[in-house]
PDB file of N, CA and C in Angstrom:
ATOM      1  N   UNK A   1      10.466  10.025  -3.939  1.00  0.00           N
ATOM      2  CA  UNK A   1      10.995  10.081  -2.601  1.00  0.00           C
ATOM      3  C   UNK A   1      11.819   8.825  -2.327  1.00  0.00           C
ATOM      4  N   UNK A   2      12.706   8.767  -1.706  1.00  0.00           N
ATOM      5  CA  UNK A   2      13.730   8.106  -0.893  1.00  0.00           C
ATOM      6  C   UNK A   2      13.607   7.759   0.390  1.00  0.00           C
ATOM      7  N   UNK A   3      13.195   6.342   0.740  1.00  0.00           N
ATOM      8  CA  UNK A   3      13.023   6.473   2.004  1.00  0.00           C
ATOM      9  C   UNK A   3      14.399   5.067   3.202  1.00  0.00           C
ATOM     10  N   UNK A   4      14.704   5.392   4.210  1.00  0.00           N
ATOM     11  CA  UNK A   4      15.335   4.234   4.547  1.00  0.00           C
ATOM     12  C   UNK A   4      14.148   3.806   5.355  1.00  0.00           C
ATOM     13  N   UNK A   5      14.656   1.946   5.313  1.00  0.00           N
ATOM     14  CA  UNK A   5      13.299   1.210   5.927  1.00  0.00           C
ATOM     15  C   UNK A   5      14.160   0.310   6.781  1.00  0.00           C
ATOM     16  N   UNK A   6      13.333   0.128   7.834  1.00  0.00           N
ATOM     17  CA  UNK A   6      13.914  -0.843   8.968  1.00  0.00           C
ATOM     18  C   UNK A   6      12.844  -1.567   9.088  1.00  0.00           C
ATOM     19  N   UNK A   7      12.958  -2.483   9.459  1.00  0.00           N
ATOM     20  CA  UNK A   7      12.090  -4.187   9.496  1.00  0.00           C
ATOM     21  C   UNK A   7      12.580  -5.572  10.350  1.00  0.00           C
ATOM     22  N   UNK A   8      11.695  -5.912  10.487  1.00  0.00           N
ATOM     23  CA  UNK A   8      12.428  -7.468  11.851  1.00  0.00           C
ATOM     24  C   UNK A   8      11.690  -8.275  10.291  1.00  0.00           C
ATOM     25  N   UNK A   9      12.341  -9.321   9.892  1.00  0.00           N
ATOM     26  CA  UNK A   9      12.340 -10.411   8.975  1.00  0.00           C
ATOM     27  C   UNK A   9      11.235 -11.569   9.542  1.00  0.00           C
ATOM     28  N   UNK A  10      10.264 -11.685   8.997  1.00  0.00           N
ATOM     29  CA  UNK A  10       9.524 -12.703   9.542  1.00  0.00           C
ATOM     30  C   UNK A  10      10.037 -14.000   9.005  1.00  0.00           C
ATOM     31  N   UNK A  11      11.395 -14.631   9.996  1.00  0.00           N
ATOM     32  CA  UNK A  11      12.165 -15.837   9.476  1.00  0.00           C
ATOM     33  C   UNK A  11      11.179 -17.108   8.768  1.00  0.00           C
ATOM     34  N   UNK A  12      10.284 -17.438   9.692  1.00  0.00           N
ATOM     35  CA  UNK A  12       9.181 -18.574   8.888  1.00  0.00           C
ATOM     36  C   UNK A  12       8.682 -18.365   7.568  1.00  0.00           C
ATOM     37  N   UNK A  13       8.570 -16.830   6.686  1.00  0.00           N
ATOM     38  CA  UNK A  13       8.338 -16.372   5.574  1.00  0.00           C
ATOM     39  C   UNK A  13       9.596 -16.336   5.144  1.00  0.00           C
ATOM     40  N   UNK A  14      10.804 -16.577   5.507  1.00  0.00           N
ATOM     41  CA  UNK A  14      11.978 -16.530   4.294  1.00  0.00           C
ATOM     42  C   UNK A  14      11.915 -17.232   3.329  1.00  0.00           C
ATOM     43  N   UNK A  15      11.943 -18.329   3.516  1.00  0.00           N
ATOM     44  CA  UNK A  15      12.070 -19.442   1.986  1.00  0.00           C
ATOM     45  C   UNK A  15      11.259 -18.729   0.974  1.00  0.00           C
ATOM     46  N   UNK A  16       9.635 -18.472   1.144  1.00  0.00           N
ATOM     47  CA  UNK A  16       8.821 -17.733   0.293  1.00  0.00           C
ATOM     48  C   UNK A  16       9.368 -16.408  -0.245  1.00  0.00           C
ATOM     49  N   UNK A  17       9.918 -15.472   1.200  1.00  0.00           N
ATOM     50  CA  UNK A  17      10.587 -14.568  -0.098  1.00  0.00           C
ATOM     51  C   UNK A  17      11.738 -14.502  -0.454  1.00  0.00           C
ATOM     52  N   UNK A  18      12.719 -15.750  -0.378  1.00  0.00           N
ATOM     53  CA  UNK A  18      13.477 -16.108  -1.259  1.00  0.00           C
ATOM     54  C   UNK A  18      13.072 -16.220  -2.648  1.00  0.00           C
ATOM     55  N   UNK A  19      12.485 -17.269  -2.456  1.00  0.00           N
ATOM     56  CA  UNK A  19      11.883 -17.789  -3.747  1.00  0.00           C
ATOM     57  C   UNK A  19      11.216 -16.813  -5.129  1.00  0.00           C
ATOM     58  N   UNK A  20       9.982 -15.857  -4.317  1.00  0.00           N
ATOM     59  CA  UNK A  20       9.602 -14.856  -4.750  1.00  0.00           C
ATOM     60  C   UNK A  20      10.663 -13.489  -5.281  1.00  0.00           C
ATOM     61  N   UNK A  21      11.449 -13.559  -4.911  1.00  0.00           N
ATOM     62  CA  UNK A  21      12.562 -12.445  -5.032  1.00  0.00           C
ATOM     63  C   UNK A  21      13.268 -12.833  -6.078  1.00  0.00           C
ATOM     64  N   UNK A  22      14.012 -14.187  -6.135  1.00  0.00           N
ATOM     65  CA  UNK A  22      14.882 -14.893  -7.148  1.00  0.00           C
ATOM     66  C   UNK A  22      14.041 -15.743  -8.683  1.00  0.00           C
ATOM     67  N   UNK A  23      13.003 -15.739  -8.395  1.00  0.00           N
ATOM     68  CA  UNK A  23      12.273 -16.287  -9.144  1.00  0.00           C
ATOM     69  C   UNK A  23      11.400 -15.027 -10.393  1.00  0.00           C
ATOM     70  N   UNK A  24      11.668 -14.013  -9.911  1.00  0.00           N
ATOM     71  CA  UNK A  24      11.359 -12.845 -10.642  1.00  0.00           C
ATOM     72  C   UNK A  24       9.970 -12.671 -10.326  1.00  0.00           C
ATOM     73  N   UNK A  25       9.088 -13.049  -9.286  1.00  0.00           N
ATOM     74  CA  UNK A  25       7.561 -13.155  -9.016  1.00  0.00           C
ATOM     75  C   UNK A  25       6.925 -10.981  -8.582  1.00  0.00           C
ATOM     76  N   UNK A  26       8.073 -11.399  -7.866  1.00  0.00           N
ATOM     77  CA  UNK A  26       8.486 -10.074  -7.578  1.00  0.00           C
ATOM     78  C   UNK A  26       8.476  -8.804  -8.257  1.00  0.00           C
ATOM     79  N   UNK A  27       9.687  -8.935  -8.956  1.00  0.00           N
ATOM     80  CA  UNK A  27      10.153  -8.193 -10.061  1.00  0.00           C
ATOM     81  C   UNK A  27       9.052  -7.922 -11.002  1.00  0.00           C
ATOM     82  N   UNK A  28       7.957  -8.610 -11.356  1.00  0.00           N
ATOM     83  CA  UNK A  28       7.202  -8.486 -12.126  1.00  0.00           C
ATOM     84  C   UNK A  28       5.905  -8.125 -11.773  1.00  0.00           C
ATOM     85  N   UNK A  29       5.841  -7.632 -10.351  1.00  0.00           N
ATOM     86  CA  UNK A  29       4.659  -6.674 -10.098  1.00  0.00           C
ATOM     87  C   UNK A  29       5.171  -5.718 -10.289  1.00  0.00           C
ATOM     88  N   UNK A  30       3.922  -4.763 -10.740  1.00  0.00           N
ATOM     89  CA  UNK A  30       3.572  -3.516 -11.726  1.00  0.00           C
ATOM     90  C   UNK A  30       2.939  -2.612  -9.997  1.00  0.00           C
ATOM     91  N   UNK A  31       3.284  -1.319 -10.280  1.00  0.00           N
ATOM     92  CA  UNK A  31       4.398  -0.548 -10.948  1.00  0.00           C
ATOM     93  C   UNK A  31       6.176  -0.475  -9.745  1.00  0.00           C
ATOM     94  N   UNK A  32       6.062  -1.352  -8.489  1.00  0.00           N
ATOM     95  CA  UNK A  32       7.262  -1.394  -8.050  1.00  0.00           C
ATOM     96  C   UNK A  32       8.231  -2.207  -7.692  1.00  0.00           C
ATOM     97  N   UNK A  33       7.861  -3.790  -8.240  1.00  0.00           N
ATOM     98  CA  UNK A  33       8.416  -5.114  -7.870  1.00  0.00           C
ATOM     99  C   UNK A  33       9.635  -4.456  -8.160  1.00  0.00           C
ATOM    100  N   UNK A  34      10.633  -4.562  -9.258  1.00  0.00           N
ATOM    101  CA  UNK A  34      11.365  -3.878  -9.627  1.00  0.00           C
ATOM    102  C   UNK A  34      12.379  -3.581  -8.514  1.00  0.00           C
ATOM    103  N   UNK A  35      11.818  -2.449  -7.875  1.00  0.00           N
ATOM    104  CA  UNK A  35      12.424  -1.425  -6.733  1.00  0.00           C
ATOM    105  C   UNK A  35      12.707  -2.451  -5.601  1.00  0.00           C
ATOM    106  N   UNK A  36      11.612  -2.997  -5.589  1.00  0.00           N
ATOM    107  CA  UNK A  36      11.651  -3.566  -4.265  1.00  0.00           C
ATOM    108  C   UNK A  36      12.845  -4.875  -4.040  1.00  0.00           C
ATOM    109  N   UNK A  37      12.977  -5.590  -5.398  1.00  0.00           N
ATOM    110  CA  UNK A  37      13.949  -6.568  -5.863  1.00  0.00           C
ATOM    111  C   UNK A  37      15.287  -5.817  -5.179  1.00  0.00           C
ATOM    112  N   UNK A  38      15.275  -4.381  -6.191  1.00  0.00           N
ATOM    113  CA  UNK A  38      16.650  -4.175  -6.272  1.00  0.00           C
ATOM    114  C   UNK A  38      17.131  -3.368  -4.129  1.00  0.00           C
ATOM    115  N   UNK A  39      15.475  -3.131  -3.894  1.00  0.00           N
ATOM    116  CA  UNK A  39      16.231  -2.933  -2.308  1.00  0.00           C
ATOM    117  C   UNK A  39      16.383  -3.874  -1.664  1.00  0.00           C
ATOM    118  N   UNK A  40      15.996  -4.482  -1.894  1.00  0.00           N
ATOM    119  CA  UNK A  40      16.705  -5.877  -1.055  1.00  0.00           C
ATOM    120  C   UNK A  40      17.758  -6.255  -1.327  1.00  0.00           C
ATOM    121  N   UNK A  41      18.217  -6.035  -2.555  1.00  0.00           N
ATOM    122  CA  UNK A  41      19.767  -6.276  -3.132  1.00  0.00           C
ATOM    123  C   UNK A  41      20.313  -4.824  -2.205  1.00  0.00           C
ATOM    124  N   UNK A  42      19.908  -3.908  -1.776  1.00  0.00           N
ATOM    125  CA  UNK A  42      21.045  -3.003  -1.105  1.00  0.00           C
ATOM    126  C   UNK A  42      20.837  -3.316   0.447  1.00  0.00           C
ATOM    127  N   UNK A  43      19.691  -4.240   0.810  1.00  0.00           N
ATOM    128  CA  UNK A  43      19.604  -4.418   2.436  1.00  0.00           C
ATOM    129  C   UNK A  43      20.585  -5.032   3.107  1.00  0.00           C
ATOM    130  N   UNK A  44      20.764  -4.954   4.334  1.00  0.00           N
ATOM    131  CA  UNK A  44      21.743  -5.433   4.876  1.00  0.00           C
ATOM    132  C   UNK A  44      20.933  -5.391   6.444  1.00  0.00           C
ATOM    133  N   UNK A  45      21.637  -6.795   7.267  1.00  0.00           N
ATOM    134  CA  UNK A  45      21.149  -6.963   8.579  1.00  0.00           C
ATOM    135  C   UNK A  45      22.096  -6.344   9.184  1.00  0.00           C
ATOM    136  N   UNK A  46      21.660  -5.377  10.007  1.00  0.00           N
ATOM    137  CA  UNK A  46      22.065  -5.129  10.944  1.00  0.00           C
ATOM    138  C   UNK A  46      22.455  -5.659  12.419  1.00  0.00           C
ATOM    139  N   UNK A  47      23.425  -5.443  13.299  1.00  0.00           N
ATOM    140  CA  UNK A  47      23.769  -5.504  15.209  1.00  0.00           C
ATOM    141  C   UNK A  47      22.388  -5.592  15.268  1.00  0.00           C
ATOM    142  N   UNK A  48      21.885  -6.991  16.057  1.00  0.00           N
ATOM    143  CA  UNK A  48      20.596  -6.845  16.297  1.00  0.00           C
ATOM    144  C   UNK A  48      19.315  -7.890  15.450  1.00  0.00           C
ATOM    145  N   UNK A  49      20.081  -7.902  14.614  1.00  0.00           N
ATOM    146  CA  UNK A  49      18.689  -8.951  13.460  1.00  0.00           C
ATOM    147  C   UNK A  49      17.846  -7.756  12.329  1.00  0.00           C
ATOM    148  N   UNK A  50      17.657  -6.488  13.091  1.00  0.00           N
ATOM    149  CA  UNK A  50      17.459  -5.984  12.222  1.00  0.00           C
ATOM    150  C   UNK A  50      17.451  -5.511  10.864  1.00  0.00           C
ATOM    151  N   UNK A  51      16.571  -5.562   9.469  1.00  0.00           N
ATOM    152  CA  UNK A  51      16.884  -5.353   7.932  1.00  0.00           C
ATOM    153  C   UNK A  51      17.014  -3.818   8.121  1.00  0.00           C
ATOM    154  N   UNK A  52      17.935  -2.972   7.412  1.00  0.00           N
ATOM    155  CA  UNK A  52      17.930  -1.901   6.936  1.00  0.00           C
ATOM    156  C   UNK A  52      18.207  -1.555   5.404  1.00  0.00           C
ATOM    157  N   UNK A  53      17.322  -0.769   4.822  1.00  0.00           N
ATOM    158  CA  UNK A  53      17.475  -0.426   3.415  1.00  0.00           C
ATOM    159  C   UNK A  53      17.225   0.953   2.864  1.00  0.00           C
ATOM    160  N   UNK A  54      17.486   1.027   1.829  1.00  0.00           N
ATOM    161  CA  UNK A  54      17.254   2.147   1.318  1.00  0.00           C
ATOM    162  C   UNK A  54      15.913   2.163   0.086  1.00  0.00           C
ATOM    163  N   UNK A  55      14.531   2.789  -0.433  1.00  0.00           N
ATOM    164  CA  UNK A  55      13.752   2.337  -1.013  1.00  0.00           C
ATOM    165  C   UNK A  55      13.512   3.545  -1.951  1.00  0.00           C
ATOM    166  N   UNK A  56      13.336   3.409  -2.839  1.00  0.00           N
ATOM    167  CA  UNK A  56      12.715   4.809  -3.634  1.00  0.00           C
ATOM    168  C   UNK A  56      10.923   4.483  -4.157  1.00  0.00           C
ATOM    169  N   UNK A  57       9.956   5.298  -3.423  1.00  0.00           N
ATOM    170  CA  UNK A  57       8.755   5.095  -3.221  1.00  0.00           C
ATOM    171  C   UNK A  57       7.908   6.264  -4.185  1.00  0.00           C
ATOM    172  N   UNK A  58       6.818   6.149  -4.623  1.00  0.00           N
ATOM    173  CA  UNK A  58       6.317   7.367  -5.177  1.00  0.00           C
ATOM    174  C   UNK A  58       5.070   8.040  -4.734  1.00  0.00           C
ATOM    175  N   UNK A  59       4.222   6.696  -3.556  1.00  0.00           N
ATOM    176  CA  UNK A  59       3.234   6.821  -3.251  1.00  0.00           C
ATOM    177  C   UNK A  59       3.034   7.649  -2.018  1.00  0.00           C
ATOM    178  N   UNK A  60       1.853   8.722  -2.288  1.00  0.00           N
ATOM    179  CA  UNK A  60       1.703   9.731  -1.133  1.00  0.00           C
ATOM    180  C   UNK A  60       1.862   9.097   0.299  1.00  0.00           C
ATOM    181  N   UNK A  61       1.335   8.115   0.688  1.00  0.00           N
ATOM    182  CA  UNK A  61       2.048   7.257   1.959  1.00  0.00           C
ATOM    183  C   UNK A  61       3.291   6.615   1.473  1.00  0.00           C
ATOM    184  N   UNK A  62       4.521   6.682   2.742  1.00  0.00           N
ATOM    185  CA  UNK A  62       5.745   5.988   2.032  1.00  0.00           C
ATOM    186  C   UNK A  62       5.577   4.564   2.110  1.00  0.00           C
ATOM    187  N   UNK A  63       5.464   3.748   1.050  1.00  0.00           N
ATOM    188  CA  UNK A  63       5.627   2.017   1.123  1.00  0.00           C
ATOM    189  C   UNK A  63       4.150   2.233   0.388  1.00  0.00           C
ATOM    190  N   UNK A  64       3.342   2.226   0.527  1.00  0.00           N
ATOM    191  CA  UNK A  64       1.862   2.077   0.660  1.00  0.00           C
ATOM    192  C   UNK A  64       1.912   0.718  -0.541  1.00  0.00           C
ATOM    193  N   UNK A  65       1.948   0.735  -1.304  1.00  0.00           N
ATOM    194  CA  UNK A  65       1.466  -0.535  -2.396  1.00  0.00           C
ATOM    195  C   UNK A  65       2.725  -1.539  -1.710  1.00  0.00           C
ATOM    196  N   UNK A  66       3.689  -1.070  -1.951  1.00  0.00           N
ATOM    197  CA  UNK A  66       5.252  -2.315  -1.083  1.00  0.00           C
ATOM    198  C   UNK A  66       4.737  -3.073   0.108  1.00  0.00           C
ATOM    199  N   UNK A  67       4.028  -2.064   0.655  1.00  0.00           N
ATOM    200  CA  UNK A  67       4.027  -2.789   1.817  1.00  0.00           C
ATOM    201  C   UNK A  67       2.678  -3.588   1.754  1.00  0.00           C
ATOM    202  N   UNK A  68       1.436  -3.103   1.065  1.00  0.00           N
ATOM    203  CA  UNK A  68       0.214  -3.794   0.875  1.00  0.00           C
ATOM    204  C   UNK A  68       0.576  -5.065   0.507  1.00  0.00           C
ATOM    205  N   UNK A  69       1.262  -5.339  -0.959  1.00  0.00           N
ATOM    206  CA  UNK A  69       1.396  -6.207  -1.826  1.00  0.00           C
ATOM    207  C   UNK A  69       2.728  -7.072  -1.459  1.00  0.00           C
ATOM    208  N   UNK A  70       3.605  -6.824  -0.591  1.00  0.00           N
ATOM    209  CA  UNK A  70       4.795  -7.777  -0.210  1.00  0.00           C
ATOM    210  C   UNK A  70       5.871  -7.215   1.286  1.00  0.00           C
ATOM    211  N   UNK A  71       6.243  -6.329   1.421  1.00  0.00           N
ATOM    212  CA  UNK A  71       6.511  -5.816   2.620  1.00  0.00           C
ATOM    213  C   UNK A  71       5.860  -6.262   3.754  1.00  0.00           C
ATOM    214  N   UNK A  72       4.716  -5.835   4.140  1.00  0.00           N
ATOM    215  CA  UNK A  72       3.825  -6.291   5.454  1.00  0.00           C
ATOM    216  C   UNK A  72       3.808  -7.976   5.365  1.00  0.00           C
ATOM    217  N   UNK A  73       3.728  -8.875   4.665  1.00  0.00           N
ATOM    218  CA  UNK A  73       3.862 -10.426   4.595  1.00  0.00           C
ATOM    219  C   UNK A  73       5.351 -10.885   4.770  1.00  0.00           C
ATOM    220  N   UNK A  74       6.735  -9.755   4.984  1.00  0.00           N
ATOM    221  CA  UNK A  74       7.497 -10.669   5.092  1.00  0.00           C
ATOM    222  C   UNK A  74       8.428  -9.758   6.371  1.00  0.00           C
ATOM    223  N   UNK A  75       7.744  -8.486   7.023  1.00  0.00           N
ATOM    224  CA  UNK A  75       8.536  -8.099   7.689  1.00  0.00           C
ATOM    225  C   UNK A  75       7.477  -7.723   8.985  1.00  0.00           C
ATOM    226  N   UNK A  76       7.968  -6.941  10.041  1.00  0.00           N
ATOM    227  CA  UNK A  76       7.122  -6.791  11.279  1.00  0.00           C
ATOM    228  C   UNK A  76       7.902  -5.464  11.424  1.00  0.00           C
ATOM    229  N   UNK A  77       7.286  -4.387  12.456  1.00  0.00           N
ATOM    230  CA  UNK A  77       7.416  -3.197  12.324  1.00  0.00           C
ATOM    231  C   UNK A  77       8.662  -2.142  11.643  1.00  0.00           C
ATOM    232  N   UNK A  78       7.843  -2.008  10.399  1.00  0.00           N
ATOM    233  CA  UNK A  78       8.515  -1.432   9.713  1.00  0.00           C
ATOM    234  C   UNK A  78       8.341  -0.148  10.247  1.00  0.00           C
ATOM    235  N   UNK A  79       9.572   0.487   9.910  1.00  0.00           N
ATOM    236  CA  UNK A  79       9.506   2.167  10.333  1.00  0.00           C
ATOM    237  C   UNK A  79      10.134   3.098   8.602  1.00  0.00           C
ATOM    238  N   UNK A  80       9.904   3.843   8.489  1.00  0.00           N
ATOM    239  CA  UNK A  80      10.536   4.576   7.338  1.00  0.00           C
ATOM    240  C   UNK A  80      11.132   6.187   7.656  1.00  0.00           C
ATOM    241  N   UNK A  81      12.038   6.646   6.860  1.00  0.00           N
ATOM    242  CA  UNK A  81      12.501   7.733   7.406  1.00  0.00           C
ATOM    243  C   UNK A  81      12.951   8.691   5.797  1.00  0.00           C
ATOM    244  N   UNK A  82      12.339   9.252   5.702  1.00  0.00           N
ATOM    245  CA  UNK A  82      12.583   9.795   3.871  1.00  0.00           C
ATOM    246  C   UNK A  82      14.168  10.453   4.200  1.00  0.00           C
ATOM    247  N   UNK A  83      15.148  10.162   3.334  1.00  0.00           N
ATOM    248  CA  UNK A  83      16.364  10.397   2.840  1.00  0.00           C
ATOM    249  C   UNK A  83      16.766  11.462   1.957  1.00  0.00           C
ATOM    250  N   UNK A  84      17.807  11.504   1.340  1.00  0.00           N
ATOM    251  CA  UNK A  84      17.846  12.402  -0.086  1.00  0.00           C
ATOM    252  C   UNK A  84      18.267  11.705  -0.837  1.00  0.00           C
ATOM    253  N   UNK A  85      18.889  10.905  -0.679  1.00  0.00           N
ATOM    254  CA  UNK A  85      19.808   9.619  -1.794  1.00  0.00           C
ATOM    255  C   UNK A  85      19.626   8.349  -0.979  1.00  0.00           C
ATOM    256  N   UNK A  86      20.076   7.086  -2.215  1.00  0.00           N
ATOM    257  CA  UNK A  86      20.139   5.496  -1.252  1.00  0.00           C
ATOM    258  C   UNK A  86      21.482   5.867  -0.742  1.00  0.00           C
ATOM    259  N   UNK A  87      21.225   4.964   0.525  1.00  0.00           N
ATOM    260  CA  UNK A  87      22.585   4.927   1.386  1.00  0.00           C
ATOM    261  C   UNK A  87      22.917   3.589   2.070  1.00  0.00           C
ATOM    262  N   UNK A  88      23.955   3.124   1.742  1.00  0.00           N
ATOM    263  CA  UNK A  88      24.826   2.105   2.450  1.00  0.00           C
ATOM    264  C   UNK A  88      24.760   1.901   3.963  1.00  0.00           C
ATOM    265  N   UNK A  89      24.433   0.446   4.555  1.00  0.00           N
ATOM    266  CA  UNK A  89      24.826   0.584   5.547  1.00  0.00           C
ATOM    267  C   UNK A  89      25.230  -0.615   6.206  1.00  0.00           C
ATOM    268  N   UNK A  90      25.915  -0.391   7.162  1.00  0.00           N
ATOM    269  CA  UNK A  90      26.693  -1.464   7.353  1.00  0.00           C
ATOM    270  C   UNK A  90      26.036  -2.686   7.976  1.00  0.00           C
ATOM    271  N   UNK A  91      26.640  -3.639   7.653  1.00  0.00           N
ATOM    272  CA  UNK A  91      25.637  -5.089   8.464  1.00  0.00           C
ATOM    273  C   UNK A  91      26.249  -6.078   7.171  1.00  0.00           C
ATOM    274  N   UNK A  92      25.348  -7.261   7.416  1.00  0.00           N
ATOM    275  CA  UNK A  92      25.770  -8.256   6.642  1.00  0.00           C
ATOM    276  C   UNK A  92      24.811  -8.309   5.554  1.00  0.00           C
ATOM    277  N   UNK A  93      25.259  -8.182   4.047  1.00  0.00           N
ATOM    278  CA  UNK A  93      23.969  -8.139   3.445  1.00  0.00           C
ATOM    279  C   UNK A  93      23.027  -9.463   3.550  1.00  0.00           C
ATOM    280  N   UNK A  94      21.507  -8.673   3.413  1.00  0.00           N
ATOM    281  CA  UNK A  94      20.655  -9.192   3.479  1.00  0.00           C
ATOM    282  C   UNK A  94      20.250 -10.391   2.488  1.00  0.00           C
ATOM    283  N   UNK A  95      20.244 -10.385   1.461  1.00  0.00           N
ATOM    284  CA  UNK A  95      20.368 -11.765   0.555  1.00  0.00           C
ATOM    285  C   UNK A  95      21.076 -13.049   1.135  1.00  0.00           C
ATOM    286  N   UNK A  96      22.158 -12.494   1.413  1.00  0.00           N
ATOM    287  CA  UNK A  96      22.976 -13.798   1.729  1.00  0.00           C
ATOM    288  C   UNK A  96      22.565 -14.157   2.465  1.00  0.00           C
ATOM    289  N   UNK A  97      21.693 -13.606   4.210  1.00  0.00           N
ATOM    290  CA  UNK A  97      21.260 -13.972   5.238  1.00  0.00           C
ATOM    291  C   UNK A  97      20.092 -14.535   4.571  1.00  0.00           C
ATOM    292  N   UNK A  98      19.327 -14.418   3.573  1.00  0.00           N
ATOM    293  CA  UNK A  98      17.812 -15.019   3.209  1.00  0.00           C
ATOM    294  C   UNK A  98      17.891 -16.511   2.916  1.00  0.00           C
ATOM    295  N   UNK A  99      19.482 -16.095   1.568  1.00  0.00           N
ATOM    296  CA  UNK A  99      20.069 -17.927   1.164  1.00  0.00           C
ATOM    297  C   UNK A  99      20.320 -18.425   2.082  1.00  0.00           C
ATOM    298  N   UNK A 100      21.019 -17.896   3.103  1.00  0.00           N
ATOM    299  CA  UNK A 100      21.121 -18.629   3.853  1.00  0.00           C
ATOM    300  C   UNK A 100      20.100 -19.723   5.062  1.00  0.00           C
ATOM    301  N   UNK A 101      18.934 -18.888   5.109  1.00  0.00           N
ATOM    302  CA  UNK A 101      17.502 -19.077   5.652  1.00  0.00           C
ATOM    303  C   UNK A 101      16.939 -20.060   5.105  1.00  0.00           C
ATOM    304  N   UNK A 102      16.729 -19.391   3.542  1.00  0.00           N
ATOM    305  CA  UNK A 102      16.037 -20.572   2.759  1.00  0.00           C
ATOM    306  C   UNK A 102      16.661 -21.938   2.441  1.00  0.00           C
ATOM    307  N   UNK A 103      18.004 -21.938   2.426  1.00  0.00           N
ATOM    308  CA  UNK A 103      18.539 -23.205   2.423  1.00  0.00           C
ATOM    309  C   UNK A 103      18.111 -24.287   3.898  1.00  0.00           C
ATOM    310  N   UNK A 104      17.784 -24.089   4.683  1.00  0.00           N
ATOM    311  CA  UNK A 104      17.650 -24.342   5.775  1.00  0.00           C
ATOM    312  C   UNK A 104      15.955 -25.326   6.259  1.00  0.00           C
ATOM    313  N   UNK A 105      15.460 -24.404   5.321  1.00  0.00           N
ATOM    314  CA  UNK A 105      13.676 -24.908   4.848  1.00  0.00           C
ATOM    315  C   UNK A 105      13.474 -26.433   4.023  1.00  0.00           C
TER     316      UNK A 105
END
């Protein structure tokens, strides 16, 4: 499943998931760091502050391990909405707003 995810950025946790994201800490949880790396590489902030992304999930709840294991520690009400494909959306991407965060720490 495909889901888009919206999220408010818990700014005081940026540097950490900077760090965690670029550092491959991430990437190397089993079975979706991976995914989660590469949605953040398609997130983008939205009018508003808001993160929007696109996620591909497998678990009978959508997020359920994402959000156990790293999602819920770096965002605040997440909402999800299952899709058919990832989709683009407009805003400023989200990475650059994180470097930009974490440089700041």
């Amino acid at each position: 499943m495909i889901y888009r995810v919206r999220g408010r950025l818990r700014e005081a946790e940026a540097a950490e998931f900077h760090r965690k994201l670029t550092d491959r800490t991430i990437a190397a949880q089993k079975p979706d760091g991976q995914e989660i790396v590469d949605s953040m590489g398609r997130a983008v902030v939205a009018d508003g502050g808001e993160v929007v992304w696109s996620e591909t999930c497998y678990c009978p709840t959508p997020l359920a391990h994402e959000r156990e294991t790293v999602l819920d520690r770096y965002f605040d009400a997440i909402a999800t909405n299952e899709i058919t494909d990832h989709e683009t959306y407009p805003g400023r991407p989200f990475m650059a707003h994180l470097d930009e965060l974490a440089s700041k720490s």
